[in-house]
N, C-alpha and C. Protein backbone atom coordinates (compact mmCIF):
# COMPACT_ATOMS: atom_id res chain seq x y z
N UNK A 1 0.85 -1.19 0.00
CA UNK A 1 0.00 0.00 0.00
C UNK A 1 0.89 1.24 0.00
N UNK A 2 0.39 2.16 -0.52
CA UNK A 2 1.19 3.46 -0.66
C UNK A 2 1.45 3.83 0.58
N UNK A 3 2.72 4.34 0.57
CA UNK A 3 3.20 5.06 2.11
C UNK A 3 2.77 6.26 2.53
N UNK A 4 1.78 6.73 1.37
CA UNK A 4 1.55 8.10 1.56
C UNK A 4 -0.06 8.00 2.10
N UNK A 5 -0.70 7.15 2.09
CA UNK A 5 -2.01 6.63 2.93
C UNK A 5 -1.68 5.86 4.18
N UNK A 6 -1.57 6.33 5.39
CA UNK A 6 -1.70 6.20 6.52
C UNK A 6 -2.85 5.51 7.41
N UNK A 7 -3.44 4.46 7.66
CA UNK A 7 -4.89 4.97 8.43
C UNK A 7 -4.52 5.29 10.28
N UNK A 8 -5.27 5.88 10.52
CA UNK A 8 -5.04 6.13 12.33
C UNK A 8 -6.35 5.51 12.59
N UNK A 9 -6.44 4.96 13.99
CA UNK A 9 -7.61 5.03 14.75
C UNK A 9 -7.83 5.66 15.74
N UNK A 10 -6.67 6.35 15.83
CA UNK A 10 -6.68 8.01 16.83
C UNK A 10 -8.26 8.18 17.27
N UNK A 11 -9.01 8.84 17.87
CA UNK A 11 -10.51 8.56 18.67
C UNK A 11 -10.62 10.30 18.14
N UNK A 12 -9.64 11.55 18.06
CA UNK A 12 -9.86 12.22 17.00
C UNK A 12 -10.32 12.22 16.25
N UNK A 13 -10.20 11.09 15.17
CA UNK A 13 -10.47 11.29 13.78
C UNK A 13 -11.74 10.51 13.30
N UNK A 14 -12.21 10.12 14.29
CA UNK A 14 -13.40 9.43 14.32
C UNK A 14 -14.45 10.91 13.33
N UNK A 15 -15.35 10.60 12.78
CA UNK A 15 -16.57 10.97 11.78
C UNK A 15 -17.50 11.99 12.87
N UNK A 16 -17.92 13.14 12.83
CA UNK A 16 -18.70 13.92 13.35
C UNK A 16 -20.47 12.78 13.28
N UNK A 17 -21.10 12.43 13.95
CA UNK A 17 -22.18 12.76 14.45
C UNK A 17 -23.58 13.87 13.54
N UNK A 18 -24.23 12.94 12.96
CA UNK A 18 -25.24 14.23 12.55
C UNK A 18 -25.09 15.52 12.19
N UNK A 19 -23.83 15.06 10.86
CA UNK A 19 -23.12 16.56 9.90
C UNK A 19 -23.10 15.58 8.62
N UNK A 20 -23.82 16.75 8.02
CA UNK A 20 -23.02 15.89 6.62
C UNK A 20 -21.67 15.80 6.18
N UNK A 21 -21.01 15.25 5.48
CA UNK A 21 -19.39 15.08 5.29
C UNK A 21 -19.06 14.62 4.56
N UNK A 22 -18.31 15.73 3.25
CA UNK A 22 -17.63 15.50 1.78
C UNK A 22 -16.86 14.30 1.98
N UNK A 23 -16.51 14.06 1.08
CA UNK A 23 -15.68 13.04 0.73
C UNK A 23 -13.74 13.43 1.57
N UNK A 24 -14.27 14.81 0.77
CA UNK A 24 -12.75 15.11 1.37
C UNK A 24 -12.07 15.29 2.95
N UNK A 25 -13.34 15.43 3.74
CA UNK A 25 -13.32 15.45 5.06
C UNK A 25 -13.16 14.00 5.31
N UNK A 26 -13.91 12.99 4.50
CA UNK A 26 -14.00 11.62 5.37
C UNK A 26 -12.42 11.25 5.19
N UNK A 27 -11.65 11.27 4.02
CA UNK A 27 -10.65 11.32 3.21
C UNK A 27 -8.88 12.10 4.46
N UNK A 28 -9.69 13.28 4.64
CA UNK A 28 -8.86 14.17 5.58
C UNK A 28 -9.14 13.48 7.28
N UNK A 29 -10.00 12.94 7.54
CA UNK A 29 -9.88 12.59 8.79
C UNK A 29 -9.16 10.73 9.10
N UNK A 30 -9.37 10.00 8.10
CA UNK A 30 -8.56 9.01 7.39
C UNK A 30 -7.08 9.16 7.69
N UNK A 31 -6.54 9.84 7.19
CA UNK A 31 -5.26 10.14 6.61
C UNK A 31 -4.86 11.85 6.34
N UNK A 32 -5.02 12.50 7.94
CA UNK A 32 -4.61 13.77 7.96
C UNK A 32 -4.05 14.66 6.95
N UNK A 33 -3.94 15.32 6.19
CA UNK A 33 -3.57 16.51 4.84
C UNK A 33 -4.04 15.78 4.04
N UNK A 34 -4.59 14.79 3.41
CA UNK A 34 -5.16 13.90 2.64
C UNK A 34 -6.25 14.66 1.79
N UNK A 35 -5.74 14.99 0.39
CA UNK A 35 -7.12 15.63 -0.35
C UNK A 35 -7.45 15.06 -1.21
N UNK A 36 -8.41 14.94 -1.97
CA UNK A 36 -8.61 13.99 -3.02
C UNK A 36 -8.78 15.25 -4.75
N UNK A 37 -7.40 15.14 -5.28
CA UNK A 37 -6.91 15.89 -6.54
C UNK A 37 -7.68 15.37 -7.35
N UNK A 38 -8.28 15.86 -8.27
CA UNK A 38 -8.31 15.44 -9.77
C UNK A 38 -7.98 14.77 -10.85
N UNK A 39 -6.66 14.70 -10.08
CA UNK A 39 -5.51 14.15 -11.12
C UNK A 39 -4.74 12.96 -10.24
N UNK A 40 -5.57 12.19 -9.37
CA UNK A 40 -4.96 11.46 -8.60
C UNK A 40 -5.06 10.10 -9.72
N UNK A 41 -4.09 9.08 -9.55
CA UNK A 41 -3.78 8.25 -10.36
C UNK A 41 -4.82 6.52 -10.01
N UNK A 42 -5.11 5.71 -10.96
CA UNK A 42 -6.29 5.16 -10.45
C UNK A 42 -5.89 4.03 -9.45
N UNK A 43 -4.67 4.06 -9.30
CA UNK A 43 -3.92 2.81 -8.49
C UNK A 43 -4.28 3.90 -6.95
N UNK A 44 -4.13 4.94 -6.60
CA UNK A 44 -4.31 5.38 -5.51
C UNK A 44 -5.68 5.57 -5.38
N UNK A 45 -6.70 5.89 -6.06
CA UNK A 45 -8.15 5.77 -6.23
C UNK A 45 -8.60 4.13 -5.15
N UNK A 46 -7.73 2.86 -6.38
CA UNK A 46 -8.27 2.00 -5.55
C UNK A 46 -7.98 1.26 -4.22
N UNK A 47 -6.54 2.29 -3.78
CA UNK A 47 -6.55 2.53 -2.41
C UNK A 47 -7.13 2.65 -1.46
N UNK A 48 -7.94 3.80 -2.14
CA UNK A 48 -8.61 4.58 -1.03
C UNK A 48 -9.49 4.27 -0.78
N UNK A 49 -10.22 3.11 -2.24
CA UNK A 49 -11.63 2.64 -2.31
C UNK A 49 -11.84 1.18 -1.00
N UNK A 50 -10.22 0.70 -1.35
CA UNK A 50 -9.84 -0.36 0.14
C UNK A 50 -10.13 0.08 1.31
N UNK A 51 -9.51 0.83 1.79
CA UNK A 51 -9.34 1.07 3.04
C UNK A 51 -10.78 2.11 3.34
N UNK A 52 -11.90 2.46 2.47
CA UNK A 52 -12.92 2.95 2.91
C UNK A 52 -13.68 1.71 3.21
N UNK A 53 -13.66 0.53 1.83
CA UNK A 53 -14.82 -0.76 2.19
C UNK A 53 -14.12 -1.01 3.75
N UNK A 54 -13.12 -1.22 3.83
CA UNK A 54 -12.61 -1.90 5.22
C UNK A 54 -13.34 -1.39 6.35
N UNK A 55 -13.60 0.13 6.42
CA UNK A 55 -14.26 0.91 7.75
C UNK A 55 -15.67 0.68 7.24
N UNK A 56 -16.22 0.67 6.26
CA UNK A 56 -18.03 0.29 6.10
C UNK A 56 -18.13 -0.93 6.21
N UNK A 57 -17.14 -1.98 5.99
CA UNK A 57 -17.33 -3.54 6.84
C UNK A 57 -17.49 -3.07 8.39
N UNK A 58 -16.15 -2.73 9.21
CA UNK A 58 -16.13 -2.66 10.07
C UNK A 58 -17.80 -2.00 10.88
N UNK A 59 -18.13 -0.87 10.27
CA UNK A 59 -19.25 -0.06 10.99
C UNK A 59 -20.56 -0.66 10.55
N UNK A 60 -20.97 -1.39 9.43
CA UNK A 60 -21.70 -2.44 9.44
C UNK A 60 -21.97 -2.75 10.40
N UNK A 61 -21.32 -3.63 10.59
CA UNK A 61 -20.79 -5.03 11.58
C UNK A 61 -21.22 -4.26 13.04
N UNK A 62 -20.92 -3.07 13.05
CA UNK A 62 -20.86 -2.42 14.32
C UNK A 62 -22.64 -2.34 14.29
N UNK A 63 -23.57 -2.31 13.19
CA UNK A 63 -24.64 -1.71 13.26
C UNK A 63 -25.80 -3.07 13.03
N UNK A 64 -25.15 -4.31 12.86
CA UNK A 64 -25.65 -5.72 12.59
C UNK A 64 -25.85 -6.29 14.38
N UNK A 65 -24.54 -5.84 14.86
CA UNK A 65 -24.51 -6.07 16.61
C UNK A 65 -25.19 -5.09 17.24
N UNK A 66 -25.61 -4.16 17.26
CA UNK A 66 -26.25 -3.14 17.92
C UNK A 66 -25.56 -2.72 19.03
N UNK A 67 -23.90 -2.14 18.16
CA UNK A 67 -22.85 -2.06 19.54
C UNK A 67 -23.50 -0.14 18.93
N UNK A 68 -22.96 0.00 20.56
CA UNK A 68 -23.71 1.74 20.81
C UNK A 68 -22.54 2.31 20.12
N UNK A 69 -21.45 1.89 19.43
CA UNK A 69 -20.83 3.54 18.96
C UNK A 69 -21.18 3.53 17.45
N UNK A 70 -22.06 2.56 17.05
CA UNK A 70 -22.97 2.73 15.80
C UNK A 70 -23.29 4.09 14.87
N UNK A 71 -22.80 4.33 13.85
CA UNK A 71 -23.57 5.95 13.85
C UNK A 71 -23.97 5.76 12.41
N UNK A 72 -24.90 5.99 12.01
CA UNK A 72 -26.08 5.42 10.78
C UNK A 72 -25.29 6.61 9.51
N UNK A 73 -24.85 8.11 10.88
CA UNK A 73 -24.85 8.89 9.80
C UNK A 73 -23.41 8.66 8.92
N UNK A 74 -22.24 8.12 9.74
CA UNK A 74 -21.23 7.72 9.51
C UNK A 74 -21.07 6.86 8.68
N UNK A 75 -22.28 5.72 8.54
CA UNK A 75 -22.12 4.75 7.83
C UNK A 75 -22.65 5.33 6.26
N UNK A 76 -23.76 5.88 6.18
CA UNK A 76 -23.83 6.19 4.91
C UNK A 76 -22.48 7.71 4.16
N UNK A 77 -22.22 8.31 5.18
CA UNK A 77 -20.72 9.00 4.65
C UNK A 77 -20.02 7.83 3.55
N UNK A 78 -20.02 6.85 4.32
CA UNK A 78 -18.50 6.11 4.16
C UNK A 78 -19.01 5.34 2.77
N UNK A 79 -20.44 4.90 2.68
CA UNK A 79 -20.71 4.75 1.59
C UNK A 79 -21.28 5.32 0.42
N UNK A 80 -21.08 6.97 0.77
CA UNK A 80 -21.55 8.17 -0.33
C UNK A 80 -19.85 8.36 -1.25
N UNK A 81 -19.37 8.61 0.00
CA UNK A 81 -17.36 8.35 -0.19
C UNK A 81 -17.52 7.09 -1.20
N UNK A 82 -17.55 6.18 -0.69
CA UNK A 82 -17.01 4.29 -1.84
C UNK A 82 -17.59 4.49 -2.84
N UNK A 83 -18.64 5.01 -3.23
CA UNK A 83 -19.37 5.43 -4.38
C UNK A 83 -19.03 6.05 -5.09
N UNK A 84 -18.57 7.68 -4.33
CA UNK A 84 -18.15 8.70 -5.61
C UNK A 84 -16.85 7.83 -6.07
N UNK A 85 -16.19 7.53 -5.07
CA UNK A 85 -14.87 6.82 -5.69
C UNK A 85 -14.80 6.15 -7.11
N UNK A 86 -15.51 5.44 -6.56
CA UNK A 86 -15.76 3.92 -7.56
C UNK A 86 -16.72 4.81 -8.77
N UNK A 87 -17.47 5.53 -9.03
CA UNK A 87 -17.31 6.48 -10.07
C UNK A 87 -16.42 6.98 -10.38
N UNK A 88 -15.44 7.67 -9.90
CA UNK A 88 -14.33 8.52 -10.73
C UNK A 88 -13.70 7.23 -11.09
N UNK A 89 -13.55 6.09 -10.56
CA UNK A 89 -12.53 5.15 -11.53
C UNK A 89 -13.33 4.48 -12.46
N UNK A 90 -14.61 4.84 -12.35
CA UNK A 90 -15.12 4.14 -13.58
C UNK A 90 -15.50 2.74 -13.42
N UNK A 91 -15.52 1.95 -12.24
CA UNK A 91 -15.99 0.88 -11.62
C UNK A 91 -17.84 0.76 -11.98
């Protein structure tokens, strides 16, 4: 994986709560200075498209168990994010 995608689970960077949230925020709280260019190349696209399915497995899973740090609004972020993605590469 690229060295330049990081993930943290820092308790920081956790997803706001009942806000909506660009891509580039979900993107920037991921992997701190993290923007998503125009001109990003499609091998880093399907990077990013990894390590987003990985956290919408994970928060699923969180929302299949009815564990309380569940957040409905978080989960559809993460899959408005895997989406636009997987459009710009043309998936």
């Amino acid at each position: 994986m690229n060295q330049s995608i990081r993930r943290t689970t820092h308790a920081a960077t956790a997803l706001p709560a009942r806000q909506s949230v660009s891509i580039d925020t979900i993107l920037w709280r991921m992997a701190p200075g993290a923007t998503l260019s125009p001109d990003l190349p499609p091998h880093v696209l399907r990077e990013w498209i990894e390590i987003i399915e990985k956290r919408l497995a994970r928060e699923r899973h969180k929302g299949i168990a009815r564990h309380w740090g569940y957040d409905l609004n978080r989960h559809m972020a993460l899959k408005a994010a895997r989406d636009r993605l997987r459009a710009r590469l043309g998936r």
